[in-house]
Protein backbone atom coordinates (compact mmCIF):
# COMPACT_ATOMS: atom_id res chain seq x y z
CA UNK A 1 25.90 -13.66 30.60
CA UNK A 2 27.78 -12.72 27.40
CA UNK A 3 29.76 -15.47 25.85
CA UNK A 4 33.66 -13.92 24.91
CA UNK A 5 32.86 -15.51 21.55
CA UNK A 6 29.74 -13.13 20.93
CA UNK A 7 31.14 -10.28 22.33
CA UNK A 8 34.28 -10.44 20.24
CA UNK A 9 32.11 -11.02 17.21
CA UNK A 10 30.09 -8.04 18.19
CA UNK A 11 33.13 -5.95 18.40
CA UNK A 12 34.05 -7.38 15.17
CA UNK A 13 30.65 -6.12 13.68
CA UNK A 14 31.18 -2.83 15.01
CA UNK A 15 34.53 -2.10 13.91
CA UNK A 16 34.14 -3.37 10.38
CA UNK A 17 31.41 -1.06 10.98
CA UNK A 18 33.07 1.99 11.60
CA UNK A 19 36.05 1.30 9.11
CA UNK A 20 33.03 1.43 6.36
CA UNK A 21 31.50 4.46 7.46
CA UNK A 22 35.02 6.19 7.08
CA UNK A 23 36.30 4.91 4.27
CA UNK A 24 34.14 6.32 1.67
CA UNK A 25 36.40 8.06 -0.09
CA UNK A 26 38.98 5.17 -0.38
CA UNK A 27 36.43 3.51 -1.88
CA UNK A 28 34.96 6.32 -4.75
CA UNK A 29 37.32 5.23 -7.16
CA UNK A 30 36.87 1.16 -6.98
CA UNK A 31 34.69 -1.39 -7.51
CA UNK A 32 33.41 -3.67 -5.16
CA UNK A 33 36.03 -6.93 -5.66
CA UNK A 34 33.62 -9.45 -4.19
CA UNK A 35 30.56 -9.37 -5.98
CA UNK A 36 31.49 -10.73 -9.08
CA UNK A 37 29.68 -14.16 -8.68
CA UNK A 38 26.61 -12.45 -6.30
CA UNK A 39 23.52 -12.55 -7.62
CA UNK A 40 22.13 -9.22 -8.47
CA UNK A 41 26.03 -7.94 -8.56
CA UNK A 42 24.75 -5.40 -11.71
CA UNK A 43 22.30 -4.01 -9.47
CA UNK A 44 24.63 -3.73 -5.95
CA UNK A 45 27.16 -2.04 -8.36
CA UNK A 46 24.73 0.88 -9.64
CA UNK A 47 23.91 1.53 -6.32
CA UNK A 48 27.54 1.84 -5.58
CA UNK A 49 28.06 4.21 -8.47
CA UNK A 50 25.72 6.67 -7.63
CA UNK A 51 26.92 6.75 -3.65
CA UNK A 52 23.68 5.12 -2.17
CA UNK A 53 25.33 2.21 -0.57
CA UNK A 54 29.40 1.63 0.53
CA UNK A 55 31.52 -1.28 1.11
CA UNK A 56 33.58 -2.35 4.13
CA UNK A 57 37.30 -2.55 3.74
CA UNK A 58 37.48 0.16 0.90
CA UNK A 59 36.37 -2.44 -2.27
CA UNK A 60 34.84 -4.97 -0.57
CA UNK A 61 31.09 -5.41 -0.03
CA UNK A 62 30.85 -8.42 1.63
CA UNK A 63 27.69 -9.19 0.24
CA UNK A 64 26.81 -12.78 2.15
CA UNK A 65 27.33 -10.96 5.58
CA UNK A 66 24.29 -10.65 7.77
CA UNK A 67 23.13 -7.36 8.15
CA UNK A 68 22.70 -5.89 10.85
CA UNK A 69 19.35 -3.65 11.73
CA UNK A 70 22.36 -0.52 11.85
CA UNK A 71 23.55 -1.70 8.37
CA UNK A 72 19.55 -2.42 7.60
CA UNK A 73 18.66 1.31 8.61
CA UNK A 74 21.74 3.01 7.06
CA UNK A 75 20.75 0.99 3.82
CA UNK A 76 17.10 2.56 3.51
CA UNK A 77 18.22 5.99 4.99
CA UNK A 78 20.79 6.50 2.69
CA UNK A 79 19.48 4.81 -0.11
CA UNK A 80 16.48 6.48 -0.03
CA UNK A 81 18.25 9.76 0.70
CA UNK A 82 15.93 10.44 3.55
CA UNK A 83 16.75 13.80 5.26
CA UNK A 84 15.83 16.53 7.46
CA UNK A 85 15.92 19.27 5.17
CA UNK A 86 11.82 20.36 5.21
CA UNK A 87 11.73 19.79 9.21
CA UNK A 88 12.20 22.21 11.60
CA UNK A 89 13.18 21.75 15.19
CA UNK A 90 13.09 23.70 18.24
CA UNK A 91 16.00 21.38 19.60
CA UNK A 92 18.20 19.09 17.22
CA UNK A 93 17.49 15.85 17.30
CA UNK A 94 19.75 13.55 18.83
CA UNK A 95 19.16 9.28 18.94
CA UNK A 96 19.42 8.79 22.12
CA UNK A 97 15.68 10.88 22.86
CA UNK A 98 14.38 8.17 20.55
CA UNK A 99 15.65 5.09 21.20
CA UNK A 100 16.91 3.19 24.09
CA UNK A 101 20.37 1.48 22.12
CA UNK A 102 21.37 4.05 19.75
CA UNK A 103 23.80 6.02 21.00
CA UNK A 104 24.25 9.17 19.72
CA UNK A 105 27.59 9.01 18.61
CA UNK A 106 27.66 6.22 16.66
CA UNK A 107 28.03 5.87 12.60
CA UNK A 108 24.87 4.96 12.38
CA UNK A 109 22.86 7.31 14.71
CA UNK A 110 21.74 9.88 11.91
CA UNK A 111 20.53 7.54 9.64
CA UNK A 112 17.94 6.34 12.48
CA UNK A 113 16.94 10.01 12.66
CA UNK A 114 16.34 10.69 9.36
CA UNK A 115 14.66 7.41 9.02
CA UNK A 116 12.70 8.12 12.06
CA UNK A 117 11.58 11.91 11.29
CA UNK A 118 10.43 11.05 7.35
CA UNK A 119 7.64 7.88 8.83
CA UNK A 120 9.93 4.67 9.08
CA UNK A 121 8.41 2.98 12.29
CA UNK A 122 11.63 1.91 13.97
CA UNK A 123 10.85 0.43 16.89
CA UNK A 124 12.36 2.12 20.10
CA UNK A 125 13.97 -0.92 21.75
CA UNK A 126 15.58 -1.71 18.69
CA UNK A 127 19.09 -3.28 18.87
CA UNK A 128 21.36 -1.82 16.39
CA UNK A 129 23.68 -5.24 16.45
CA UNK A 130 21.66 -7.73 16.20
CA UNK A 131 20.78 -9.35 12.47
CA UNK A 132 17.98 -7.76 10.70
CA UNK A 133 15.44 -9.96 9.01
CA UNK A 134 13.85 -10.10 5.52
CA UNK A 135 10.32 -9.36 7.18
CA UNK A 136 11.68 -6.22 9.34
CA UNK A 137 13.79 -4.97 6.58
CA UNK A 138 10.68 -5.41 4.11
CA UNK A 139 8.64 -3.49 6.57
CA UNK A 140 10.46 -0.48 7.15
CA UNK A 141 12.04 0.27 3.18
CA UNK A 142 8.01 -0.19 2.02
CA UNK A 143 7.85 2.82 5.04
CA UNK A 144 10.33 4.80 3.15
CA UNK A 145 9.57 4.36 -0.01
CA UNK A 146 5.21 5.27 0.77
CA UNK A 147 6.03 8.01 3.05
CA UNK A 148 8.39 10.53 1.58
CA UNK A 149 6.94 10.13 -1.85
CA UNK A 150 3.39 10.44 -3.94
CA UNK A 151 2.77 7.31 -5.12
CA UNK A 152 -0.16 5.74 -7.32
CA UNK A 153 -2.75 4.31 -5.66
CA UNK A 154 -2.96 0.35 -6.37
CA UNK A 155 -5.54 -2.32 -6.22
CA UNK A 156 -3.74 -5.60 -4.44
CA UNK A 157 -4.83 -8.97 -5.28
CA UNK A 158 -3.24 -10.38 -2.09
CA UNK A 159 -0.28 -12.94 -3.48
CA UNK A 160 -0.46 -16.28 -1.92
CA UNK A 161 2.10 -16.83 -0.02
CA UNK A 162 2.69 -20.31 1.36
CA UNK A 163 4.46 -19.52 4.34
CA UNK A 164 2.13 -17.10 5.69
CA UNK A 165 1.17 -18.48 8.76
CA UNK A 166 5.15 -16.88 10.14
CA UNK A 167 4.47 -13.56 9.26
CA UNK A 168 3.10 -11.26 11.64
CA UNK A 169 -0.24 -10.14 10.94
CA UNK A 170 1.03 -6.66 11.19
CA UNK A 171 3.37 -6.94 8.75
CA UNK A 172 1.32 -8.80 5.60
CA UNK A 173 0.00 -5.07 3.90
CA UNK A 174 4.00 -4.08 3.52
CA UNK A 175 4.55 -7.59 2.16
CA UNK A 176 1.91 -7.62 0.31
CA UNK A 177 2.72 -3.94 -1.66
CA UNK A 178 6.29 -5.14 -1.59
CA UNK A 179 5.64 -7.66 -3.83
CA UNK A 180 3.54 -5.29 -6.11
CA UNK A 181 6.34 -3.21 -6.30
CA UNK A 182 8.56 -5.71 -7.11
CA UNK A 183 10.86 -5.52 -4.02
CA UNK A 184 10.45 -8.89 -3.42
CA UNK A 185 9.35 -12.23 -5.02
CA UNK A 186 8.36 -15.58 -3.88
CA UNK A 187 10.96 -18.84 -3.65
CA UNK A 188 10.03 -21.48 -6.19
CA UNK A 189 7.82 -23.17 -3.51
CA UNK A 190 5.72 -19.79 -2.87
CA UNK A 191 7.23 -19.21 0.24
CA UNK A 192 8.15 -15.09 1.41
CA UNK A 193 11.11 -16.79 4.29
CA UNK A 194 9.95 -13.82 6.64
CA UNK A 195 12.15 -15.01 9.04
CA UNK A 196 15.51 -15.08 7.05
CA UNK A 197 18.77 -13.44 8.01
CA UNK A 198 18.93 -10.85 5.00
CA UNK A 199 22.57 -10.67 3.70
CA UNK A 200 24.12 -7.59 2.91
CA UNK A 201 23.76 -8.20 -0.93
CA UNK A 202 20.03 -9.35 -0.84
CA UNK A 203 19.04 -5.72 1.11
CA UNK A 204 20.86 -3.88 -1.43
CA UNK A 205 18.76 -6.00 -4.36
CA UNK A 206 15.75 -5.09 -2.65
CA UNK A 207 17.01 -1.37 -2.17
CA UNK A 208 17.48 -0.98 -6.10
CA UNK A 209 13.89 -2.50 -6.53
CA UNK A 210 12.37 -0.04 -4.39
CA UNK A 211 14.45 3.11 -6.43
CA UNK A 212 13.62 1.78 -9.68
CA UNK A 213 9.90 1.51 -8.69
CA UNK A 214 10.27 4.68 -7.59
CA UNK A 215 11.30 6.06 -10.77
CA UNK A 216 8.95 4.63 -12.62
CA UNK A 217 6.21 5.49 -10.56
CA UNK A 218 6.81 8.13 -8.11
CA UNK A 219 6.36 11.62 -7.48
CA UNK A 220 8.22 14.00 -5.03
């Protein structure tokens, strides 16, 4: 049974949720107020300037907020401006065909399509509320970023990685590239924290890694 505490704070989630999705142009004109003592704030605000990631409240980013897989999915899809433009359907898509908790008229349901339809693996069951962690995130941005564009082959030295033994095997080739591509780095003690809850403001730093290898190295 469903505490009232965690379904209040799910409601929460969702409404801040919604207010963000809406408020875009409120916030065009701003800056985010709440970043200015985030690491990687320079980086969160490009991505702001150039439309690839919003904040909740109008100005506010809330950067130490667990994201959400939703958030996680609207983050890549959007930042990676993944679209349907060279697909063709017989039917339009809709979420709901795809996965079990989506529902198709939420804020969040095109970004899982677009995601979906351009080779990011999203798992069907997923749950759009619950927190989204550094490993899945990791996963399914490296997805975006290999799948819609031409990228140069590379030879990977695999990085040692001291907390290894909690990532799923599955999951170690992403990790691995991610960390050629400079998405991610290891902790002082050479640990990847697969596991984590990823905050708002630590997807968006790895978001901006992925564009800017992208742009260095990348072809459409």
């Amino acid at each position: 049974m469903i505490s009232t505490k965690k379904s209040l704070a799910a409601f929460s989630i969702s409404a801040i949720m919604m207010l963000s999705a809406g408020s875009e142009s409120f916030a065009a004109g701003s800056e985010f107020t709440d970043i200015g003592s985030v690491q990687g704030k320079d980086k969160i605000a490009s991505l702001k300037d150039r439309g690839l990631v919003k904040g909740v409240y109008g100005s506010r980013f809330m950067p130490k907020s667990v994201i959400s897989s939703a958030e996680g999915i609207q983050f890549i899809s959007g930042g990676l401006e993944l679209n349907l433009d060279a697909i063709r359907f017989v039917k339009a898509p809709v979420a709901s065909d795809i996965f079990t908790k989506v529902k198709d008229d939420e804020w969040y349901a095109k970004a899982f399509i677009n995601a979906y339809y351009n080779g990011v693996e999203i798992p069907a069951n997923i749950d759009p509320k619950e927190p989204m962690t550094k490993e899945q995130f990791t996963v399914l941005l490296v997805q975006g970023l290999e799948k819609g564009n031409i990228l140069p082959m590379i030879k990977i030295a695999p990085a040692k990685i001291a907390d290894e033994d909690q990532i799923n095997p599955a999951s170690q080739g992403a990790i691995q590239r991610s960390l050629v591509y400079k998405i991610n780095t290891l902790d002082k003690d050479g640990k990847f924290n697969p596991g984590s809850k990823l905050t708002r403001a630590e997807a968006a730093v790895m978001l901006y890694n992925a564009l800017e290898y992208l742009k260095a190295y990348g072809n459409k």
